[in-house]
N, C-alpha and C. Protein backbone atom coordinates (compact mmCIF):
# COMPACT_ATOMS: atom_id res chain seq x y z
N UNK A 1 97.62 -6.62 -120.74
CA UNK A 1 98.09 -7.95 -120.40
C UNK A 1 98.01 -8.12 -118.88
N UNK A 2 97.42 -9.48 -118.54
CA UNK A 2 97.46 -9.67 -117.00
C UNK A 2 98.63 -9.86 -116.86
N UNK A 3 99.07 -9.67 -115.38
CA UNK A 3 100.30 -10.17 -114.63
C UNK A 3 99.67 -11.51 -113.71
N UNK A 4 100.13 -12.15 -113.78
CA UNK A 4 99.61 -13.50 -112.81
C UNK A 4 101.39 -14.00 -112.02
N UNK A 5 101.05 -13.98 -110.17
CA UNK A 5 102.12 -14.15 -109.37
C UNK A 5 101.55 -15.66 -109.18
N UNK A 6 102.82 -16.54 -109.62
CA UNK A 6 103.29 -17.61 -108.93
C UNK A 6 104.08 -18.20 -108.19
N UNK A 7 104.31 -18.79 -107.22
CA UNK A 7 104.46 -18.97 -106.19
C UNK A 7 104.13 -20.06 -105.03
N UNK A 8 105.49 -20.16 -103.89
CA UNK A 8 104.77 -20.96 -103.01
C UNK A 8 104.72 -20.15 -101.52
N UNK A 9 103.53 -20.68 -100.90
CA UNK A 9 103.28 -20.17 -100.01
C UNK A 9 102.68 -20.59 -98.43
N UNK A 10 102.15 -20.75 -97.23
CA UNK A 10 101.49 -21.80 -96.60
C UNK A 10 100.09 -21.36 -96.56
N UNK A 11 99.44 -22.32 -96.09
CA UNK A 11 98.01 -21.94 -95.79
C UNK A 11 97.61 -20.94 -95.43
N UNK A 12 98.72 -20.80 -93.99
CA UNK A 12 98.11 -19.78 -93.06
C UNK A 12 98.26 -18.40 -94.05
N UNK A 13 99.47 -18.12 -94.59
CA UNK A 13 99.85 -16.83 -95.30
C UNK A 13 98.90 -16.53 -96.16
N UNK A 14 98.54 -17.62 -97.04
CA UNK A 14 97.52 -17.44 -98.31
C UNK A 14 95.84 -17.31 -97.08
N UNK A 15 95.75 -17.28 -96.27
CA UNK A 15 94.28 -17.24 -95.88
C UNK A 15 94.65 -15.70 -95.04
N UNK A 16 95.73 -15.20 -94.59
CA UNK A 16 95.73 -14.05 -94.14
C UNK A 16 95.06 -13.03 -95.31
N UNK A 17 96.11 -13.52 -96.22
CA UNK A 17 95.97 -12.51 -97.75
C UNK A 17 94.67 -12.44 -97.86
N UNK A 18 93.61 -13.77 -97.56
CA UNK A 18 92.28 -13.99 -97.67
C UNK A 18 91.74 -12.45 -97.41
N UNK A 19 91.65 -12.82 -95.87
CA UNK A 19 91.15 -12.29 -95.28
C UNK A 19 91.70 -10.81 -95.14
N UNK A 20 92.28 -10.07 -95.76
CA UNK A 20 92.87 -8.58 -95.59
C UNK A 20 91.93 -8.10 -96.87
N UNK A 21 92.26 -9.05 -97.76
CA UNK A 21 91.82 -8.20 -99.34
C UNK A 21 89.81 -8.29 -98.68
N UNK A 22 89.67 -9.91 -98.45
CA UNK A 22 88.58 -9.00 -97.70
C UNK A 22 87.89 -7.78 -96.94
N UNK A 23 88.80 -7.83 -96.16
CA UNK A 23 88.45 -6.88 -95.09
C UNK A 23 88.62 -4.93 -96.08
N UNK A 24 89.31 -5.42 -96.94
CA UNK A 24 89.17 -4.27 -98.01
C UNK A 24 87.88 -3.91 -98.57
N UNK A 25 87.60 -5.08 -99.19
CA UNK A 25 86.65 -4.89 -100.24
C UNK A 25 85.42 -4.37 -99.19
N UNK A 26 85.41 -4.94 -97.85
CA UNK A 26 84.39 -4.59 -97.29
C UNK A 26 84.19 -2.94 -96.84
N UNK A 27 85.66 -2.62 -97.13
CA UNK A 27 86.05 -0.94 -96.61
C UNK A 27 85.49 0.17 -97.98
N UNK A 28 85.43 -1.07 -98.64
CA UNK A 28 85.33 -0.66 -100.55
C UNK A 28 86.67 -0.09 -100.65
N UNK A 29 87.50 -0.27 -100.08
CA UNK A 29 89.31 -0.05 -100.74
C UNK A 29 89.82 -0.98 -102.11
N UNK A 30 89.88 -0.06 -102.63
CA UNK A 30 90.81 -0.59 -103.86
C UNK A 30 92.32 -0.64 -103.86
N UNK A 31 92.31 -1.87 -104.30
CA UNK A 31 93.78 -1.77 -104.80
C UNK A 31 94.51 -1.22 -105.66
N UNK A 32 95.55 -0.66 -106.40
CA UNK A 32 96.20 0.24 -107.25
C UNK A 32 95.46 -0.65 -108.21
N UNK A 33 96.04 -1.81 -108.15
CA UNK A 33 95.86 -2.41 -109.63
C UNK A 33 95.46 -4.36 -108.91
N UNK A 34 94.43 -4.94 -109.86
CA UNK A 34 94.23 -6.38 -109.55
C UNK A 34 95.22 -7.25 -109.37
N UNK A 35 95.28 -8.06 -108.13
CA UNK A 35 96.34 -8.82 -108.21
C UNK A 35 96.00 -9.94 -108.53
N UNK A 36 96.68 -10.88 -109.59
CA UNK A 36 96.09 -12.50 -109.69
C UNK A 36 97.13 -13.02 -109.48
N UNK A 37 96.80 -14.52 -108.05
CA UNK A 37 97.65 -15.08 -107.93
C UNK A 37 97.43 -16.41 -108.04
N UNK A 38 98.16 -17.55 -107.87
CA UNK A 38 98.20 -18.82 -108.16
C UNK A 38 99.47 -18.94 -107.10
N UNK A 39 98.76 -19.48 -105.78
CA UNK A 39 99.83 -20.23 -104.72
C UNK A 39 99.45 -21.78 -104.62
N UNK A 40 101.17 -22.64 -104.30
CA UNK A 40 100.46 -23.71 -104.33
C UNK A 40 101.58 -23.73 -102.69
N UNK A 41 101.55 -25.17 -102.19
CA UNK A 41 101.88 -25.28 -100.51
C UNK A 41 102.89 -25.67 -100.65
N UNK A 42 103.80 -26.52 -101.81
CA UNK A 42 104.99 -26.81 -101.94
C UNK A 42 105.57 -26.90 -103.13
N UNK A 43 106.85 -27.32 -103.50
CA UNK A 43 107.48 -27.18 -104.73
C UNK A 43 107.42 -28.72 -105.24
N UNK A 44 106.87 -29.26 -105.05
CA UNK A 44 106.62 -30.27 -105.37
C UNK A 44 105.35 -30.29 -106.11
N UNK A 45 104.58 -29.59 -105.51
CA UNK A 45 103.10 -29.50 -106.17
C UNK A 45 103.21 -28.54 -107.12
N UNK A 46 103.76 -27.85 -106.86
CA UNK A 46 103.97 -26.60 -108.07
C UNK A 46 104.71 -27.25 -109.44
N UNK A 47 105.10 -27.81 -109.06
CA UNK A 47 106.57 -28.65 -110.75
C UNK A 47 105.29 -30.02 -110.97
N UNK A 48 104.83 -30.49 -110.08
CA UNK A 48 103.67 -31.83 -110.93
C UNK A 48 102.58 -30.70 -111.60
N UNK A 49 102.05 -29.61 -111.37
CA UNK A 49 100.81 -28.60 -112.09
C UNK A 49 101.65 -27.82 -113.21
N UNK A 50 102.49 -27.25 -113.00
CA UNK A 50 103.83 -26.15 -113.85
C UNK A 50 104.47 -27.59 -114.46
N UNK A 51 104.66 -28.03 -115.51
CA UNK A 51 105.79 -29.17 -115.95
C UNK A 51 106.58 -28.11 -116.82
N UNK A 52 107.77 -28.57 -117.01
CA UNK A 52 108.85 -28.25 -117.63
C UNK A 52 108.29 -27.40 -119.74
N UNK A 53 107.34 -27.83 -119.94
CA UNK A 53 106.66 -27.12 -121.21
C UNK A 53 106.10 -25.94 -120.43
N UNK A 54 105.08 -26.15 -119.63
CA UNK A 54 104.44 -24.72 -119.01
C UNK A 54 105.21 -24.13 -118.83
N UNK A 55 106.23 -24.15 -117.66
CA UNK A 55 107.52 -23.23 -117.38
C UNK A 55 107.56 -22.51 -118.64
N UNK A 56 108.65 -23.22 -119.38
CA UNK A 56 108.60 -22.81 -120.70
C UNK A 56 107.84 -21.50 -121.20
N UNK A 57 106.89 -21.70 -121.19
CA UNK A 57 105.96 -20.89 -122.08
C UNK A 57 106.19 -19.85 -121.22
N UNK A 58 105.66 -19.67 -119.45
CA UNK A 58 105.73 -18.83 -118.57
C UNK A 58 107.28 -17.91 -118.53
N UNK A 59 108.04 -18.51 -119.19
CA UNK A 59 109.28 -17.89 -119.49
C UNK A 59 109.10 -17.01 -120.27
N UNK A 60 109.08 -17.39 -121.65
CA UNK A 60 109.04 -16.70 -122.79
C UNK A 60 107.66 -15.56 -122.45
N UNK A 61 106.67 -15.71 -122.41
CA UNK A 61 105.63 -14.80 -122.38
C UNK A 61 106.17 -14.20 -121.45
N UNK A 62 106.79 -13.83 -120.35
CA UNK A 62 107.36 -13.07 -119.54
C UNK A 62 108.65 -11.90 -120.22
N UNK A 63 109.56 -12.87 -120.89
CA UNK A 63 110.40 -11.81 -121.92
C UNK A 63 109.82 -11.70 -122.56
N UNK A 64 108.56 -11.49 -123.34
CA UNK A 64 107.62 -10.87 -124.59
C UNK A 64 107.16 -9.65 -123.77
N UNK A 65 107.12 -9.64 -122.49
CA UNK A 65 106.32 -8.22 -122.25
C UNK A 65 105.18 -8.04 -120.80
């Protein structure tokens, strides 16, 4: 099962992250394990994309495991 991190975050932070995991891959460094994320810039944007059913689900599939 994937893990997928959601979250808010700013530009600048999410383009650092960019650019590190880059600067990895270019080292050919691996990470322990894949990270998948989904940042959005505010909580506002996050609750109009996430509505109150998605949540939902993101709940429950979270206590499933």
């Amino acid at each position: 099962m994937k893990t997928v991190k959601v979250g808010i975050t700013t530009e600048k932070a999410s383009a650092k992250e960019f650019v590190e995991a880059w600067k990895r891959a270019e080292r050919k460094e691996r990470r322990r394990e894949p990270a998948e994320r989904l940042y959005f810039l505010d909580a506002g944007t996050l609750l109009k994309v996430l509505s109150t059913q998605r949540l939902a689900m993101l709940a429950e599939s979270r206590q499933d495991g």
